[in-house]
Protein backbone atom coordinates (compact mmCIF):
# COMPACT_ATOMS: atom_id res chain seq x y z
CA UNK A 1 6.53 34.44 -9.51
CA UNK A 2 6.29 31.79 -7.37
CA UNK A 3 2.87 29.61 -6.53
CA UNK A 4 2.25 30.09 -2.50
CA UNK A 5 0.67 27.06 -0.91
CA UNK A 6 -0.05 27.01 2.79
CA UNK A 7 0.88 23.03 3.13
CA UNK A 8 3.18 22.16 0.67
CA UNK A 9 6.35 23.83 -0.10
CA UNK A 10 6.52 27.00 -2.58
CA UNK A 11 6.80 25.20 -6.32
CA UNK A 12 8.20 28.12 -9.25
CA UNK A 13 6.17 27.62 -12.71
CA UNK A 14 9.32 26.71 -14.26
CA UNK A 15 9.60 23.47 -11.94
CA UNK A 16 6.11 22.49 -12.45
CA UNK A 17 6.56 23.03 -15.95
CA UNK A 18 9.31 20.64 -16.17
CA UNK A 19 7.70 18.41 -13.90
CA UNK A 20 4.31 18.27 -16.08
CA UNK A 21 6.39 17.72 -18.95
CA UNK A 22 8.53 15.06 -17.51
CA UNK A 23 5.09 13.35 -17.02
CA UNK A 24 3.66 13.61 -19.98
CA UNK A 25 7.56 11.47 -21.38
CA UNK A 26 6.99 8.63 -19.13
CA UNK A 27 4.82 5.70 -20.29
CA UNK A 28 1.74 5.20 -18.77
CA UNK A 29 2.67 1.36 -18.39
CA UNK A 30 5.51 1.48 -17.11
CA UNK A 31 4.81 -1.38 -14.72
CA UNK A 32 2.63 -3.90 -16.83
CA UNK A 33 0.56 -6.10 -14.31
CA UNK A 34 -0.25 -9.51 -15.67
CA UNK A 35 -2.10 -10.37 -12.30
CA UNK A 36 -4.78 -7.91 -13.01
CA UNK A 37 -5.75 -10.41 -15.70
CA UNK A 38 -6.92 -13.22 -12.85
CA UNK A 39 -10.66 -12.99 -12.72
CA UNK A 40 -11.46 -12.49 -8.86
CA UNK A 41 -8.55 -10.68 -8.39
CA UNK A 42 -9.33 -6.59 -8.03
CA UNK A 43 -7.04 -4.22 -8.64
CA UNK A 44 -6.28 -2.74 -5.38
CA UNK A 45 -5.02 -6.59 -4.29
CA UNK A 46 -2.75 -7.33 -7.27
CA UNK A 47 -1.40 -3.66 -6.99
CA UNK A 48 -0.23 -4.94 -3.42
CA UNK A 49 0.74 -7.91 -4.67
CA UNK A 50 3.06 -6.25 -6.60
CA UNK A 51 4.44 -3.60 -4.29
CA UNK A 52 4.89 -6.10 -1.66
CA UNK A 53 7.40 -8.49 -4.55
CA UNK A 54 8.68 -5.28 -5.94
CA UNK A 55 11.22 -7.90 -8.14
CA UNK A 56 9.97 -11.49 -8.81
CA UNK A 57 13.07 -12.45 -10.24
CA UNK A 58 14.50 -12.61 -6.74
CA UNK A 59 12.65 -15.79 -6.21
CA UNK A 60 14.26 -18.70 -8.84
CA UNK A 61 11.08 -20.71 -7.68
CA UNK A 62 7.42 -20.04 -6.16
CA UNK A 63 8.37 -21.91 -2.86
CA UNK A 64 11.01 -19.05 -2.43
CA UNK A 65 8.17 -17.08 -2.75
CA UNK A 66 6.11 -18.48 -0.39
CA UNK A 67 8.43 -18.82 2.56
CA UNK A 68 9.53 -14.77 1.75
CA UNK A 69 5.25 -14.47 2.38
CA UNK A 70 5.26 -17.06 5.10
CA UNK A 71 3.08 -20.04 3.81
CA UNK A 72 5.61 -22.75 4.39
CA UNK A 73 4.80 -25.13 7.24
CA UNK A 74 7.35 -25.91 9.86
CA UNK A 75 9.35 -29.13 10.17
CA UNK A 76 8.50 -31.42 13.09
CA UNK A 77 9.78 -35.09 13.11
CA UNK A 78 10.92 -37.61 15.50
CA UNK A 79 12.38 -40.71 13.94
CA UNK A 80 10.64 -42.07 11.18
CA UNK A 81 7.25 -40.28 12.47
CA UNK A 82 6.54 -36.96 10.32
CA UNK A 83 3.98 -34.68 11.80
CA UNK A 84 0.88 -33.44 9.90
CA UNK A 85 -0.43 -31.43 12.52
CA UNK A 86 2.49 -28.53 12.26
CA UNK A 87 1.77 -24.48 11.51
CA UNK A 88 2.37 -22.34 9.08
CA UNK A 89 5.84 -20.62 9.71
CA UNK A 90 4.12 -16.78 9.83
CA UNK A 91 7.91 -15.07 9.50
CA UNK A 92 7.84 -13.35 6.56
CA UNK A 93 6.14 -10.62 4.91
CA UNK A 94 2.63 -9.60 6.15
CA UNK A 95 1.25 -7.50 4.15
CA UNK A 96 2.06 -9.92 1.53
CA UNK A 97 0.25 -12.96 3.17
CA UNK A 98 -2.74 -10.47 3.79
CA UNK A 99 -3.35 -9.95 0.40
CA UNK A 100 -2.63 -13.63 -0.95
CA UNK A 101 -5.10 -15.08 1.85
CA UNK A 102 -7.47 -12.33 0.98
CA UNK A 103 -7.30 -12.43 -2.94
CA UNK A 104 -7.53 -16.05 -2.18
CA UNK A 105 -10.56 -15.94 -0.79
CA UNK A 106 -12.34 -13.85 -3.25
CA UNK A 107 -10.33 -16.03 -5.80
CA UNK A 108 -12.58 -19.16 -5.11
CA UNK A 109 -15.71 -17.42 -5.50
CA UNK A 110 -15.05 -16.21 -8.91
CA UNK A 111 -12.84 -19.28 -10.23
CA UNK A 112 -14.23 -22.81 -10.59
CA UNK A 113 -10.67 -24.07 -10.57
CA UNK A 114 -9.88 -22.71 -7.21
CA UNK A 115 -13.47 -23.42 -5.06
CA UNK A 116 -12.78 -27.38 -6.53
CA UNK A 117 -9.37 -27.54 -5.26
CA UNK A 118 -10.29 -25.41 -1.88
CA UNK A 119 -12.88 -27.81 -1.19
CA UNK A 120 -10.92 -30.94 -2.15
CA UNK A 121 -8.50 -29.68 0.59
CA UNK A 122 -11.27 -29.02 3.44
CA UNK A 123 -12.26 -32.47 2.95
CA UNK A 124 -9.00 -34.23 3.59
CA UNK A 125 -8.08 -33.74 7.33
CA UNK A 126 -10.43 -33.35 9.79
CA UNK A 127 -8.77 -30.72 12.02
CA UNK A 128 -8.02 -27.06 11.08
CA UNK A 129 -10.01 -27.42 7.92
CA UNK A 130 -11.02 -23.79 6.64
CA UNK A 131 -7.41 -22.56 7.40
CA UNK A 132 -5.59 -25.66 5.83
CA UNK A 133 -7.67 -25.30 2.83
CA UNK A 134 -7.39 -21.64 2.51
CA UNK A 135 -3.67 -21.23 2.75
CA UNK A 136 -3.40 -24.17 0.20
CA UNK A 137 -5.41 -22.88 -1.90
CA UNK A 138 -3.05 -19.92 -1.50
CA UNK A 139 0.20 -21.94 -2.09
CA UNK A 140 -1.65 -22.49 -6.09
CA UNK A 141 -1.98 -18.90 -5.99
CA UNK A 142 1.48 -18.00 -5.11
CA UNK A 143 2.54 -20.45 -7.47
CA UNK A 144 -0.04 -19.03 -10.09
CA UNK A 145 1.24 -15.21 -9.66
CA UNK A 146 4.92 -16.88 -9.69
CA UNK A 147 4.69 -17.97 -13.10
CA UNK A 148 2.69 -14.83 -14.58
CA UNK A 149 5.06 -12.70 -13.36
CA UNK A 150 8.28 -14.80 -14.29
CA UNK A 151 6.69 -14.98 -17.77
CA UNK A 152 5.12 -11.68 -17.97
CA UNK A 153 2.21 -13.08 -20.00
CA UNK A 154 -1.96 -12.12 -18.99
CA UNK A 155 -3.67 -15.17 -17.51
CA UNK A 156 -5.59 -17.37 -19.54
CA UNK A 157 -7.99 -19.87 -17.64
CA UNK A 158 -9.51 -23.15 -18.14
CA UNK A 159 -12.24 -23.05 -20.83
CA UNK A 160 -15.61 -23.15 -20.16
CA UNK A 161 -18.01 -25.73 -21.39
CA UNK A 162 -21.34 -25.09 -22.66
CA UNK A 163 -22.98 -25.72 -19.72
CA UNK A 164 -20.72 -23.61 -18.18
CA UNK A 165 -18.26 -25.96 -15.95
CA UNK A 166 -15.07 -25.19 -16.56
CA UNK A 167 -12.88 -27.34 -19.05
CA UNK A 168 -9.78 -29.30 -16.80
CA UNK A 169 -7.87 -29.11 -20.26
CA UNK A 170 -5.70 -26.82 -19.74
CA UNK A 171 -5.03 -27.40 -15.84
């Protein structure tokens, strides 16, 4: 007997059978996500973080990682004069810069450590200042995912005082 379905292709119970059983074999975590453990950091972002890597390993460092995303700066230099003023390289992986800038974003309004160091960086030049900051703030998340991922441990942030600022300890 076979199941009739007007949009997918006819499926015999014997196929589905195996199917449902193969299913029920494979371990629910088969992918374990140590990103998901970032407070900020949703699940529908770190699951595109981690479809767009698909293999960390291919990246011996996080600044392999983020030129493959596209947050390295171009070189400009003429003599011994080495421009500031230069933009971010863009060639690279889109998606994967989407969800870094985004997750960054919503990053520094859950994590102490991140608004400090975002703000830190908006203060230093006095051009560009939102988008400097943001995709340096990115850069520590890049290299933040790098080494999560490399490890394959769940994050563990700074400790929290009493008064509820965020112990530099462990930065």
């Amino acid at each position: 007997m076979r199941l009739v379905s007007s949009t997918r292709p006819s499926v015999t119970r014997r196929e589905l059978r195996t199917t449902t059983k193969y299913f029920r074999v494979v371990p629910v975590d088969l992918v374990p996500n140590p990103i998901i453990t970032i407070k900020g950091l949703g699940a529908v972002i770190t699951a595109g973080i981690l479809a767009e890597i698909v293999d960390v390993l291919r990246f011996p460092e996080e600044k392999h990682l983020a030129q493959y995303i596209g947050l390295s700066w171009r070189k400009h230099s003429s003599g011994g004069f080495v421009s500031q003023n230069t933009r971010i390289t863009k060639v690279g992986n889109l998606y994967l810069r989407y969800y870094f800038i985004l997750g960054t974003s919503l990053l520094r309004q859950h994590s102490l450590e991140y608004k400090a160091y975002y703000w830190r960086k908006y203060q230093e030049v006095s051009k560009y200042e939102q988008e400097r900051a943001l995709v340096l703030t990115a850069r520590k998340l890049v290299r933040l995912v790098h080494a999560l991922l490399t490890k394959n441990e769940p994050y563990i942030g700074p400790r929290t005082t009493v008064d509820g600022q965020e112990d530099d300890a462990l930065q």
